[in-house]
N, C-alpha and C. Protein backbone atom coordinates (compact mmCIF):
# COMPACT_ATOMS: atom_id res chain seq x y z
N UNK A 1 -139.11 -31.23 -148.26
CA UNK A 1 -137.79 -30.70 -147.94
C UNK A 1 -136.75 -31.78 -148.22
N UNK A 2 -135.68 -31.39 -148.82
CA UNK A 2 -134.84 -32.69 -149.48
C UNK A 2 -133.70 -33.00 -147.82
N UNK A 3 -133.72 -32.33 -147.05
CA UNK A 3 -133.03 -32.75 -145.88
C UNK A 3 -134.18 -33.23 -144.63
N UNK A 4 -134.47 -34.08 -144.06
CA UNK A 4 -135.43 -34.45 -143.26
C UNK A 4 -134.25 -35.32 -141.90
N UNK A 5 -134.50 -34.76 -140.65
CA UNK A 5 -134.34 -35.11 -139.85
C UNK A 5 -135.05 -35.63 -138.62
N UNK A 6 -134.68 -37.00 -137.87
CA UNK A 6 -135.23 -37.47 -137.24
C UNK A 6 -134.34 -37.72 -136.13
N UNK A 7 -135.41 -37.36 -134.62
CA UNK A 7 -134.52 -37.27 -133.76
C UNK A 7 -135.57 -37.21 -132.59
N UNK A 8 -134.85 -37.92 -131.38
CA UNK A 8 -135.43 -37.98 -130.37
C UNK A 8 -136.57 -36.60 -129.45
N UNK A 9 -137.42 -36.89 -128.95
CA UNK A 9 -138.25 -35.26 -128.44
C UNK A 9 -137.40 -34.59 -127.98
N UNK A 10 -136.19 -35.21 -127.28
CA UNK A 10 -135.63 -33.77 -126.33
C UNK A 10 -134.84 -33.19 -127.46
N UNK A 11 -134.19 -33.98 -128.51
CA UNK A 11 -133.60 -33.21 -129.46
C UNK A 11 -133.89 -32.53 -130.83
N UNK A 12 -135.35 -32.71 -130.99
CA UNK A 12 -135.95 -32.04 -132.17
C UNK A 12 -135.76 -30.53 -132.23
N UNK A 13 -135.13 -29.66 -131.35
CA UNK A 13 -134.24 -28.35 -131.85
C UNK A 13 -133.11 -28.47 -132.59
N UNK A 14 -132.89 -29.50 -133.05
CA UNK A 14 -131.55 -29.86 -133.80
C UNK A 14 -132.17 -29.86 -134.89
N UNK A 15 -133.63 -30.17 -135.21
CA UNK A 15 -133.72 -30.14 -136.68
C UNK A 15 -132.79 -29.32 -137.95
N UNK A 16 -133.33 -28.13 -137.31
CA UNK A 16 -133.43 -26.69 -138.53
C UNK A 16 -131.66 -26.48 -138.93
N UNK A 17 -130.89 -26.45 -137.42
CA UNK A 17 -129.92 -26.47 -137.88
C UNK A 17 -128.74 -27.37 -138.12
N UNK A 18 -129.07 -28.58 -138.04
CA UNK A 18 -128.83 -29.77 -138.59
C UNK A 18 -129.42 -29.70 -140.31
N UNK A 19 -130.41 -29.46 -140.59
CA UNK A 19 -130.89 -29.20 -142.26
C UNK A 19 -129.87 -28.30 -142.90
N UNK A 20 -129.34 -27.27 -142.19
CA UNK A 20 -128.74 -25.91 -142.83
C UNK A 20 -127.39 -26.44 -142.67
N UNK A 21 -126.76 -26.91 -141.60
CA UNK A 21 -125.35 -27.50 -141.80
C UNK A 21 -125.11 -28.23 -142.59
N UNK A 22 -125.71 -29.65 -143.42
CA UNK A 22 -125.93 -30.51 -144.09
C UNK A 22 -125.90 -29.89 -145.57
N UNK A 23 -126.76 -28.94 -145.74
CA UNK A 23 -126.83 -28.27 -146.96
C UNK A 23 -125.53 -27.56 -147.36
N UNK A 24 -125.42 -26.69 -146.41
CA UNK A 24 -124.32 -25.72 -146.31
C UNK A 24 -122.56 -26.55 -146.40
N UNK A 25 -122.68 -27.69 -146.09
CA UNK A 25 -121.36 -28.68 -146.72
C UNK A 25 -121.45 -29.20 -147.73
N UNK A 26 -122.81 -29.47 -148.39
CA UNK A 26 -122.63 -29.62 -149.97
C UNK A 26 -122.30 -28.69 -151.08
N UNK A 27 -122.95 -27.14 -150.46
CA UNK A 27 -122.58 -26.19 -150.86
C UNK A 27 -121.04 -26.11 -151.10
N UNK A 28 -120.48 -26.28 -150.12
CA UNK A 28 -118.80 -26.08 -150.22
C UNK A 28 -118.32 -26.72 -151.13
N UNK A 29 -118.79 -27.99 -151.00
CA UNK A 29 -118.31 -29.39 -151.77
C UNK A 29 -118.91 -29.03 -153.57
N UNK A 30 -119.31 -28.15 -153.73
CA UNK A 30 -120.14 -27.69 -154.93
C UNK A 30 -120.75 -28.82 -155.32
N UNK A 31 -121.97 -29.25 -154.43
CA UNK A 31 -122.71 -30.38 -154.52
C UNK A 31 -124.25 -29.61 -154.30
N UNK A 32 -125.13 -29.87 -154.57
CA UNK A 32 -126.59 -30.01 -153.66
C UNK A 32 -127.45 -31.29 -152.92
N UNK A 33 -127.81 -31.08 -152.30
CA UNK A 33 -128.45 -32.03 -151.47
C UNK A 33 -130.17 -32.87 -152.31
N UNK A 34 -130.12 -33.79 -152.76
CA UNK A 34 -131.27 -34.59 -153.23
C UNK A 34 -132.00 -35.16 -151.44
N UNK A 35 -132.37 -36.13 -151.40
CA UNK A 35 -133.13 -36.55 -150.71
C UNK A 35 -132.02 -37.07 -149.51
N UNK A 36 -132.16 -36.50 -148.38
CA UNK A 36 -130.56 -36.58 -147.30
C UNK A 36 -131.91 -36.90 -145.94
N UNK A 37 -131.59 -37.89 -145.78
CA UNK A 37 -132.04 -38.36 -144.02
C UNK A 37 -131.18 -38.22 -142.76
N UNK A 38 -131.63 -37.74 -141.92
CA UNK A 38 -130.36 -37.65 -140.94
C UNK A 38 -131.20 -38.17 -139.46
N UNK A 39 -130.56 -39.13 -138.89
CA UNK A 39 -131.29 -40.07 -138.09
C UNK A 39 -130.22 -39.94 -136.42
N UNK A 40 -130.98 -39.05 -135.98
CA UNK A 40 -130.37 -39.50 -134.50
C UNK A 40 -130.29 -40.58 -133.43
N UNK A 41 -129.44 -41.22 -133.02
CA UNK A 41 -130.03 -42.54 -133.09
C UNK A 41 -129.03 -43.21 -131.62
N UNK A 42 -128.66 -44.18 -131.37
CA UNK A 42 -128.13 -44.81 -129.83
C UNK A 42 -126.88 -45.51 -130.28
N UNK A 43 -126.28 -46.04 -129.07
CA UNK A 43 -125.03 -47.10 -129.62
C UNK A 43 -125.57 -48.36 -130.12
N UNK A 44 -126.72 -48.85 -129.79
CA UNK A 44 -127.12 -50.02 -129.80
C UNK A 44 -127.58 -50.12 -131.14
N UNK A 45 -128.23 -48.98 -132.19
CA UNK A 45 -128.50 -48.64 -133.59
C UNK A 45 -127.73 -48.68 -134.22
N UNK A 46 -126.50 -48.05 -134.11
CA UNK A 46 -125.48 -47.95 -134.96
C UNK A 46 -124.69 -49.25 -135.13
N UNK A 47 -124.56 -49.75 -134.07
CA UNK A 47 -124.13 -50.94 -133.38
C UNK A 47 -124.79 -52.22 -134.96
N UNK A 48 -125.70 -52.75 -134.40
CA UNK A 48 -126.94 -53.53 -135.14
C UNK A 48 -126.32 -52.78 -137.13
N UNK A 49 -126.29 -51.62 -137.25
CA UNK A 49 -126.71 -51.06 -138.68
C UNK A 49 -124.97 -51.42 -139.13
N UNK A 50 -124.16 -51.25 -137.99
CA UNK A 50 -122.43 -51.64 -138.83
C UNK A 50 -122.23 -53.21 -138.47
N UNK A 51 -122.99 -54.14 -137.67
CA UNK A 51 -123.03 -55.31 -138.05
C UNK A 51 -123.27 -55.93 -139.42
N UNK A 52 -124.88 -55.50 -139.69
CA UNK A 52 -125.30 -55.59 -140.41
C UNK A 52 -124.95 -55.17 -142.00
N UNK A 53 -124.29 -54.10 -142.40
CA UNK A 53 -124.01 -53.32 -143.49
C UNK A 53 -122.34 -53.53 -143.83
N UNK A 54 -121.74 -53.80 -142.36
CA UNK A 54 -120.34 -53.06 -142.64
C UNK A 54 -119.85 -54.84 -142.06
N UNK A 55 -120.35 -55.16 -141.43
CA UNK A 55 -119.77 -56.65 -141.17
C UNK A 55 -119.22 -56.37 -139.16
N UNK A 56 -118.87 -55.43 -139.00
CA UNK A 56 -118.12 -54.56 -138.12
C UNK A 56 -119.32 -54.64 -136.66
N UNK A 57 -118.65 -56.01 -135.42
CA UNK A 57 -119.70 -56.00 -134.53
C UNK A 57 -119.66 -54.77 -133.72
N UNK A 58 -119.42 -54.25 -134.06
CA UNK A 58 -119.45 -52.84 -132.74
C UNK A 58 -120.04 -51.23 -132.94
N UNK A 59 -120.28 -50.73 -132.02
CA UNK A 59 -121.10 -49.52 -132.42
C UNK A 59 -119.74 -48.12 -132.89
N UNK A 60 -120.40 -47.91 -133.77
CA UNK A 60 -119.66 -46.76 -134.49
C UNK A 60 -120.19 -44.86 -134.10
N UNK A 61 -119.34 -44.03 -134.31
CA UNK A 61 -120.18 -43.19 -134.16
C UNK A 61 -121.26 -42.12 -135.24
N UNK A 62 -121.00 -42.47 -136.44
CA UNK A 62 -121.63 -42.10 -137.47
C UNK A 62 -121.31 -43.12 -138.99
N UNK A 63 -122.64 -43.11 -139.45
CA UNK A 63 -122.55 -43.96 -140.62
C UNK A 63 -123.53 -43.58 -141.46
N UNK A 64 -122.77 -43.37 -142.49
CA UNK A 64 -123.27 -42.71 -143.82
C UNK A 64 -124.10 -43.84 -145.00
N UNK A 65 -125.20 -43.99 -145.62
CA UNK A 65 -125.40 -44.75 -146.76
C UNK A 65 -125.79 -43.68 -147.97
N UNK A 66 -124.71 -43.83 -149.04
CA UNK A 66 -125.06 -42.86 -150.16
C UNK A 66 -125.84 -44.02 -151.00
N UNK A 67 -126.89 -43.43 -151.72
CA UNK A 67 -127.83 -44.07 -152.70
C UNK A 67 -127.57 -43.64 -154.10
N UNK A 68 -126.61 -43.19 -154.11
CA UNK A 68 -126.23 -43.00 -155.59
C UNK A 68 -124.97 -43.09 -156.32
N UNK A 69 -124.22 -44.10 -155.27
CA UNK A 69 -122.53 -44.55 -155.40
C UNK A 69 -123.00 -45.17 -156.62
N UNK A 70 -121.79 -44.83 -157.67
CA UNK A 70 -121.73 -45.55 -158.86
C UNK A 70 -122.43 -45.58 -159.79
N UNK A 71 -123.85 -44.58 -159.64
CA UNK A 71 -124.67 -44.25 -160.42
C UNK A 71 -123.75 -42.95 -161.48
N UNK A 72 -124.12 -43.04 -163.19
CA UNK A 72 -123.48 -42.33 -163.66
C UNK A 72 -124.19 -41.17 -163.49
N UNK A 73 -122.99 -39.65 -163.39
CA UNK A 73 -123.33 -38.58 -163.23
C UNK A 73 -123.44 -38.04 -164.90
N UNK A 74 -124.22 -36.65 -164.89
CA UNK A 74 -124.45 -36.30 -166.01
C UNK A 74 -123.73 -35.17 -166.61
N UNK A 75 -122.73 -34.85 -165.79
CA UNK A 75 -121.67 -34.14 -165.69
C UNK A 75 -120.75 -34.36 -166.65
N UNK A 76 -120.57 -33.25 -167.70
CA UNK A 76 -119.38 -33.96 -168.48
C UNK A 76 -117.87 -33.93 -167.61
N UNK A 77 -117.14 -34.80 -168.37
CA UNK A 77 -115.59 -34.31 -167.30
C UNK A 77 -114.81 -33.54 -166.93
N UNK A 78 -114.26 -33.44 -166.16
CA UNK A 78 -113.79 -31.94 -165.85
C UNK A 78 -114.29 -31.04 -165.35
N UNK A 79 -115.92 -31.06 -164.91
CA UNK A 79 -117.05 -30.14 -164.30
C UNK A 79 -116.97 -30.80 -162.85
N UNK A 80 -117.59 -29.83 -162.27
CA UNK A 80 -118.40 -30.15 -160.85
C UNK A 80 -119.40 -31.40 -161.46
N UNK A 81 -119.84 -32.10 -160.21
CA UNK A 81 -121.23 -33.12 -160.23
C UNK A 81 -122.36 -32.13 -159.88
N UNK A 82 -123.41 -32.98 -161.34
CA UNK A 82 -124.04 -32.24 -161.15
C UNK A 82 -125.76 -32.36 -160.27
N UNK A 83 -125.57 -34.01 -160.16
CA UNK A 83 -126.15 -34.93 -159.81
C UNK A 83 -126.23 -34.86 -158.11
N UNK A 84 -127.55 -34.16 -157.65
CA UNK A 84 -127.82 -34.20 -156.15
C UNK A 84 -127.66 -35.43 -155.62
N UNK A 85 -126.92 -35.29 -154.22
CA UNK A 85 -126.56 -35.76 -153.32
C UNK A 85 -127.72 -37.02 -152.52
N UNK A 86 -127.97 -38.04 -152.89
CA UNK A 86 -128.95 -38.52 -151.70
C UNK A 86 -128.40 -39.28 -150.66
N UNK A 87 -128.83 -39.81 -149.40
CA UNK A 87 -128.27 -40.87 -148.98
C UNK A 87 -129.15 -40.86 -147.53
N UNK A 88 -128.39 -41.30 -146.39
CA UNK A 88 -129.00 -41.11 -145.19
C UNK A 88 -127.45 -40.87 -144.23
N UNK A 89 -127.88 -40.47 -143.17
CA UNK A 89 -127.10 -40.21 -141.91
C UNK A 89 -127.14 -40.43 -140.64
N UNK A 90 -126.53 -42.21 -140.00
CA UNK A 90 -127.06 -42.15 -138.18
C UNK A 90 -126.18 -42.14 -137.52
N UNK A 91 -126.06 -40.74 -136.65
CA UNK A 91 -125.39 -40.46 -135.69
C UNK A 91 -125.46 -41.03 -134.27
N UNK A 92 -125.12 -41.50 -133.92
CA UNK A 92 -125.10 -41.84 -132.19
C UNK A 92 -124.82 -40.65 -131.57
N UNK A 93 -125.88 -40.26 -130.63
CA UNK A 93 -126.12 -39.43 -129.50
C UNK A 93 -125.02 -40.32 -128.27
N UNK A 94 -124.81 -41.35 -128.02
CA UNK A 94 -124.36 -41.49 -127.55
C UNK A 94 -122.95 -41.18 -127.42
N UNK A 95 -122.20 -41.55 -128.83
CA UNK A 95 -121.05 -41.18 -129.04
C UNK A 95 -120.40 -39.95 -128.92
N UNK A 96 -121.51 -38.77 -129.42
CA UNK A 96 -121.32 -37.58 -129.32
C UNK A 96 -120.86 -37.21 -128.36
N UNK A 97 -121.83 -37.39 -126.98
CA UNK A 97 -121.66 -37.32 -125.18
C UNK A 97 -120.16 -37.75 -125.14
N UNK A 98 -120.05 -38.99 -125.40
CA UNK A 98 -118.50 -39.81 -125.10
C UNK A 98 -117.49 -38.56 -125.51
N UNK A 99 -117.47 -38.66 -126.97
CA UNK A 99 -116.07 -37.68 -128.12
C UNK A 99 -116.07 -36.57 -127.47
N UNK A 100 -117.58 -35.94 -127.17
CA UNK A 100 -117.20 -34.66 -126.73
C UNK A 100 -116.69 -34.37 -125.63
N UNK A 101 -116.87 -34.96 -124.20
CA UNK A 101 -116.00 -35.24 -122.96
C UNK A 101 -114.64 -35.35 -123.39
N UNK A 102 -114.30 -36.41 -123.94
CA UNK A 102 -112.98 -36.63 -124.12
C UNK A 102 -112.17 -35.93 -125.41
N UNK A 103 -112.76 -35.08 -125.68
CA UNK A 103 -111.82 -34.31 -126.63
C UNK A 103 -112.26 -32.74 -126.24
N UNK A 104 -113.22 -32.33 -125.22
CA UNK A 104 -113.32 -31.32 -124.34
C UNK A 104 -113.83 -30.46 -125.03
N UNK A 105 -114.94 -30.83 -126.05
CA UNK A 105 -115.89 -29.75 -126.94
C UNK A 105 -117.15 -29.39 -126.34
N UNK A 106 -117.88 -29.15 -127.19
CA UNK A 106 -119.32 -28.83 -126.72
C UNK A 106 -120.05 -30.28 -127.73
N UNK A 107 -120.94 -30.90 -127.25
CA UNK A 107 -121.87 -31.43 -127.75
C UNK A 107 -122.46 -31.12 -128.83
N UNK A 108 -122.47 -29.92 -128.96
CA UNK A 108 -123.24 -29.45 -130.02
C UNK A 108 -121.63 -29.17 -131.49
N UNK A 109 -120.64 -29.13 -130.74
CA UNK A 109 -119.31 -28.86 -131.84
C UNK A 109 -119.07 -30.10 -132.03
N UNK A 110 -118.96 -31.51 -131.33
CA UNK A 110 -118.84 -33.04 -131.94
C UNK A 110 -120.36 -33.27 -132.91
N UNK A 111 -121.19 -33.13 -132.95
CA UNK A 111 -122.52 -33.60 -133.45
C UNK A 111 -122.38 -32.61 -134.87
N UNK A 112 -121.29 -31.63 -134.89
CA UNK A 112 -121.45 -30.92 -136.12
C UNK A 112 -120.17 -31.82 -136.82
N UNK A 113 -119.19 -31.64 -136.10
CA UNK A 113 -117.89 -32.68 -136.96
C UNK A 113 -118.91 -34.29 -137.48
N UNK A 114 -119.09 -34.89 -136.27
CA UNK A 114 -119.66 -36.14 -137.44
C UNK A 114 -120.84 -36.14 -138.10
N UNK A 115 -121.50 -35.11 -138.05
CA UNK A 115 -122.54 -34.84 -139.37
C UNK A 115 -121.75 -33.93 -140.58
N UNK A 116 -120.66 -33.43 -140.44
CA UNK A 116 -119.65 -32.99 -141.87
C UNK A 116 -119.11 -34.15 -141.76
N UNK A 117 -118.48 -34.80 -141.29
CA UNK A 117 -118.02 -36.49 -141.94
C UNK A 117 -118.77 -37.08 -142.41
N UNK A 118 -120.21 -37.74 -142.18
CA UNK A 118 -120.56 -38.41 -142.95
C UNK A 118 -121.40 -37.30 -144.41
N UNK A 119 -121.36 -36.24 -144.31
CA UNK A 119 -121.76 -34.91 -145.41
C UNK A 119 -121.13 -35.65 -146.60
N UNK A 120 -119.73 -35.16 -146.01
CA UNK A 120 -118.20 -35.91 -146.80
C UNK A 120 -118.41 -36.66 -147.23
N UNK A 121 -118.89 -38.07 -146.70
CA UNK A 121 -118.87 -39.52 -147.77
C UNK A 121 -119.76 -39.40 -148.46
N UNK A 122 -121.01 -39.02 -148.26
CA UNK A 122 -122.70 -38.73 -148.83
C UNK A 122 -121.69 -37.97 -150.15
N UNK A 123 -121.01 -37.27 -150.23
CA UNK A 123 -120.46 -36.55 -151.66
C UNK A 123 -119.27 -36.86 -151.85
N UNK A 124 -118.83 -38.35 -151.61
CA UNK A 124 -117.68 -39.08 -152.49
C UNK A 124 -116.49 -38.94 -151.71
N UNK A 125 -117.18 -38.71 -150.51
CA UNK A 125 -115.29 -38.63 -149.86
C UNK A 125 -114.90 -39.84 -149.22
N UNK A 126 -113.62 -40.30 -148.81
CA UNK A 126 -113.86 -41.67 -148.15
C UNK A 126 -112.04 -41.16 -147.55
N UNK A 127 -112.03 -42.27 -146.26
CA UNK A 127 -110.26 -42.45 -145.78
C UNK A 127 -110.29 -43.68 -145.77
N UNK A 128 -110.40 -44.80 -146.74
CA UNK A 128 -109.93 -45.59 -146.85
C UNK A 128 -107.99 -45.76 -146.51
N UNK A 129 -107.53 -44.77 -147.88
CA UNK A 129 -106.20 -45.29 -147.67
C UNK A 129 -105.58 -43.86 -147.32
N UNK A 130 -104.27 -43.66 -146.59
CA UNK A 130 -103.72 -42.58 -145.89
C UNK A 130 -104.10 -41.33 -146.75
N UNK A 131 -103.63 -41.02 -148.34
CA UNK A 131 -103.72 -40.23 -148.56
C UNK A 131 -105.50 -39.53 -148.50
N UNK A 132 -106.02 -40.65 -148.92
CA UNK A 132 -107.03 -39.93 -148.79
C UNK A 132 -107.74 -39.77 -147.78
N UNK A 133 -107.60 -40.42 -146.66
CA UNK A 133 -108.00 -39.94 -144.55
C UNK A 133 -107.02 -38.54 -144.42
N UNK A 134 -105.80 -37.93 -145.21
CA UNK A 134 -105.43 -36.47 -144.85
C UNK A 134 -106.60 -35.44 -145.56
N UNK A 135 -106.86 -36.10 -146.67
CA UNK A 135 -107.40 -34.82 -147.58
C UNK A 135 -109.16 -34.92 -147.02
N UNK A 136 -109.84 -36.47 -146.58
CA UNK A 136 -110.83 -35.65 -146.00
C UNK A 136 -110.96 -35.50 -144.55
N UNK A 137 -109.74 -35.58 -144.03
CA UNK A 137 -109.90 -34.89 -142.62
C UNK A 137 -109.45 -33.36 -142.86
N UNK A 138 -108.58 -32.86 -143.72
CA UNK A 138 -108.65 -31.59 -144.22
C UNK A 138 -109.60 -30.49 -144.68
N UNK A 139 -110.39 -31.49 -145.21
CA UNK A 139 -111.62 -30.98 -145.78
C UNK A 139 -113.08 -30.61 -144.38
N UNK A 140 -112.68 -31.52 -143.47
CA UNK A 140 -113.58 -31.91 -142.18
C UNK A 140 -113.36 -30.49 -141.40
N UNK A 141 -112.11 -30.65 -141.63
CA UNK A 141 -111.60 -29.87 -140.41
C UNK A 141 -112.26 -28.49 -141.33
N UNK A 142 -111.37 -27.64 -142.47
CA UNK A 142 -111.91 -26.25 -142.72
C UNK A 142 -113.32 -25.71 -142.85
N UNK A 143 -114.11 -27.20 -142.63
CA UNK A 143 -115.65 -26.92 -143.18
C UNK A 143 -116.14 -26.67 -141.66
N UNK A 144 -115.86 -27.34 -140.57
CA UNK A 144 -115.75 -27.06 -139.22
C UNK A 144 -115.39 -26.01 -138.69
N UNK A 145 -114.11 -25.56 -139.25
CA UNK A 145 -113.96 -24.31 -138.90
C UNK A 145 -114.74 -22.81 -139.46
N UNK A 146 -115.00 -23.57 -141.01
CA UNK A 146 -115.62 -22.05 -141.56
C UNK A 146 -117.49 -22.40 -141.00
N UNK A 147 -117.59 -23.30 -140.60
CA UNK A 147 -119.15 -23.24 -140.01
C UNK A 147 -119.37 -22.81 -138.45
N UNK A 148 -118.95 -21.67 -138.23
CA UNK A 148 -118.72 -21.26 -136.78
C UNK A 148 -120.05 -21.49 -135.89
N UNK A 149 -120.84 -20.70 -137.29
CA UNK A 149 -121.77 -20.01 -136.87
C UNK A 149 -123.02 -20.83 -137.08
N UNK A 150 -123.22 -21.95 -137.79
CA UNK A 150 -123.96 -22.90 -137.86
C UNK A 150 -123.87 -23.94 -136.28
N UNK A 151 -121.98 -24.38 -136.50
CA UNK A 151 -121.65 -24.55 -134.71
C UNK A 151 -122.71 -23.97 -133.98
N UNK A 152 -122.24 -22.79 -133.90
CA UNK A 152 -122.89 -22.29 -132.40
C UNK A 152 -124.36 -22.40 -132.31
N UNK A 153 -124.99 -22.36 -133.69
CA UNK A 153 -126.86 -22.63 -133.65
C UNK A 153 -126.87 -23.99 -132.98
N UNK A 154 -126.18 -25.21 -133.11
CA UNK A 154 -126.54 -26.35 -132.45
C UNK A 154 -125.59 -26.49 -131.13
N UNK A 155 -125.24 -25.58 -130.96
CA UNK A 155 -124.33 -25.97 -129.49
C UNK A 155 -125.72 -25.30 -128.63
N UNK A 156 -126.44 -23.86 -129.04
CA UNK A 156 -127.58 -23.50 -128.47
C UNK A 156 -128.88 -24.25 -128.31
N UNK A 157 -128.72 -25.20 -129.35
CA UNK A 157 -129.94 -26.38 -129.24
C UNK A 157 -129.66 -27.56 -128.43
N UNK A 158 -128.72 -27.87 -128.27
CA UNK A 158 -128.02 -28.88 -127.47
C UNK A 158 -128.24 -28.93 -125.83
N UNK A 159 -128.83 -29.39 -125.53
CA UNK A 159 -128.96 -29.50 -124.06
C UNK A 159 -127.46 -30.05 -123.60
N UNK A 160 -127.01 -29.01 -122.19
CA UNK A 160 -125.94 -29.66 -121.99
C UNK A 160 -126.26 -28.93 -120.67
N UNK A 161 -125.47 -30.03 -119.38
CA UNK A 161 -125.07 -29.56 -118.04
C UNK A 161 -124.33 -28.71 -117.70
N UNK A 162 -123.92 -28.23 -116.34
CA UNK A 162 -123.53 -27.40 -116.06
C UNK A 162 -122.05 -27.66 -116.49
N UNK A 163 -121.48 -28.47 -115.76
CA UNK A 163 -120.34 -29.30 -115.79
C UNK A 163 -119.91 -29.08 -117.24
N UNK A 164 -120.89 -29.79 -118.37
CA UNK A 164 -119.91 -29.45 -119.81
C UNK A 164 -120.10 -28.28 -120.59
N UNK A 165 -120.74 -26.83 -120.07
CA UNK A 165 -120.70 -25.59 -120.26
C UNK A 165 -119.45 -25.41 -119.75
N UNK A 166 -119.03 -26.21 -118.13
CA UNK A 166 -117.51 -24.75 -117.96
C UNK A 166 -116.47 -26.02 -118.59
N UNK A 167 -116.47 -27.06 -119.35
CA UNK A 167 -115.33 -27.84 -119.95
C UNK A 167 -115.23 -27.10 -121.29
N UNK A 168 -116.40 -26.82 -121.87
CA UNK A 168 -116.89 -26.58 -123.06
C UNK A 168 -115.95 -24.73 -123.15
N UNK A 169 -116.34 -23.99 -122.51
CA UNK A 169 -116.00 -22.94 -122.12
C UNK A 169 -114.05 -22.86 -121.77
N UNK A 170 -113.63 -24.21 -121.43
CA UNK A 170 -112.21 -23.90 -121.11
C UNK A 170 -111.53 -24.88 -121.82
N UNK A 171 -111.86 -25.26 -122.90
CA UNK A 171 -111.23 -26.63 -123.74
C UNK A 171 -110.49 -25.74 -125.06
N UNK A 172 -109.41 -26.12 -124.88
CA UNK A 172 -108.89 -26.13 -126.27
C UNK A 172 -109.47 -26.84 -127.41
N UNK A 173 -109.80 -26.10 -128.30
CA UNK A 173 -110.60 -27.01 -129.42
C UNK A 173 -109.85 -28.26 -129.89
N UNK A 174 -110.54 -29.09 -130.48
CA UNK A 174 -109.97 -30.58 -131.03
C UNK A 174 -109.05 -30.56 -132.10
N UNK A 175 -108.17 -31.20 -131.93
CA UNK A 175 -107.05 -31.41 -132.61
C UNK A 175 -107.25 -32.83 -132.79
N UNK A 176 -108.07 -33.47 -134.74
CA UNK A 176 -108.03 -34.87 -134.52
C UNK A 176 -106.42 -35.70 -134.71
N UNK A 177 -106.36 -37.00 -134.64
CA UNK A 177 -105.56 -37.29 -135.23
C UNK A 177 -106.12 -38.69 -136.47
């Protein structure tokens, strides 16, 4: 399977639709998915992997490595790429818990935004400089919105308390900035 996910026992219901969200944003992106890892993982992982990679001592909440930056595509110009997508994906579970409290989602609706962000870079997107942090938070955002229904498969896999069912239930959805 070219999407393989890894993830703690209590969260291995996230597999299937974690595979189908992942796919389903390359789709948009008129991309396909080559060999895509998606690694659920702690602050202390992410932490260690953006020391290490990014220079950056502190834990992040998702970080993308594409394996095929700068490799030439076979695409003549002017076409879509035609060249599958590989890379990997580690999300902090931790972070998720945090963003989603404080921006009053469901667990399972933050864990889908930063697995379409790092989707995004895995297929060439980046916010380095302003213009381009509008166009792929633009892109974040409609792929979020048109994945309702992928959403809701991992908000159902998502173990969550009582407490962030009725926040989850009375939150105005996220508005990033």
């Amino acid at each position: 399977m070219p999407v393989t996910v890894q993830a703690p026992a209590a969260r291995r219901r996230l597999a299937a639709p974690l595979r189908a969200l992942v796919a389903w944003v390359l789709r948009r992106e008129g991309r396909r998915a080559g060999e895509i890892g998606v690694r659920l993982a702690d602050d202390a992982e992410l932490r260690d992997l953006n020391r290490r990679w990014r220079g950056i001592d502190r834990a992040t909440d998702v970080i993308s490595f594409g394996y095929e930056e700068g490799a030439p595509d076979p695409a003549p110009p002017g076409t879509p790429a035609r060249r599958p997508v590989t890379g990997d994906l580690v999300v902090s579970l931790d972070r998720v818990r945090e963003q989603a409290k404080r921006f009053r989602v469901s667990d399972g609706a933050e864990l889908a935004r930063l697995v379409i962000h790092g989707v995004l870079h895995l297929a060439g997107h980046d916010h380095a400089r302003a213009g381009e942090r509008r166009r792929m938070r633009a892109r974040e955002e409609a792929a979020l919105r048109a994945a309702r229904a992928l959403v809701r498969r991992l908000e159902g896999a998502t173990p969550r308390t009582a407490g962030a069912r009725r926040r989850a239930a009375r939150a105005p959805r996220r508005v990033p900035v």
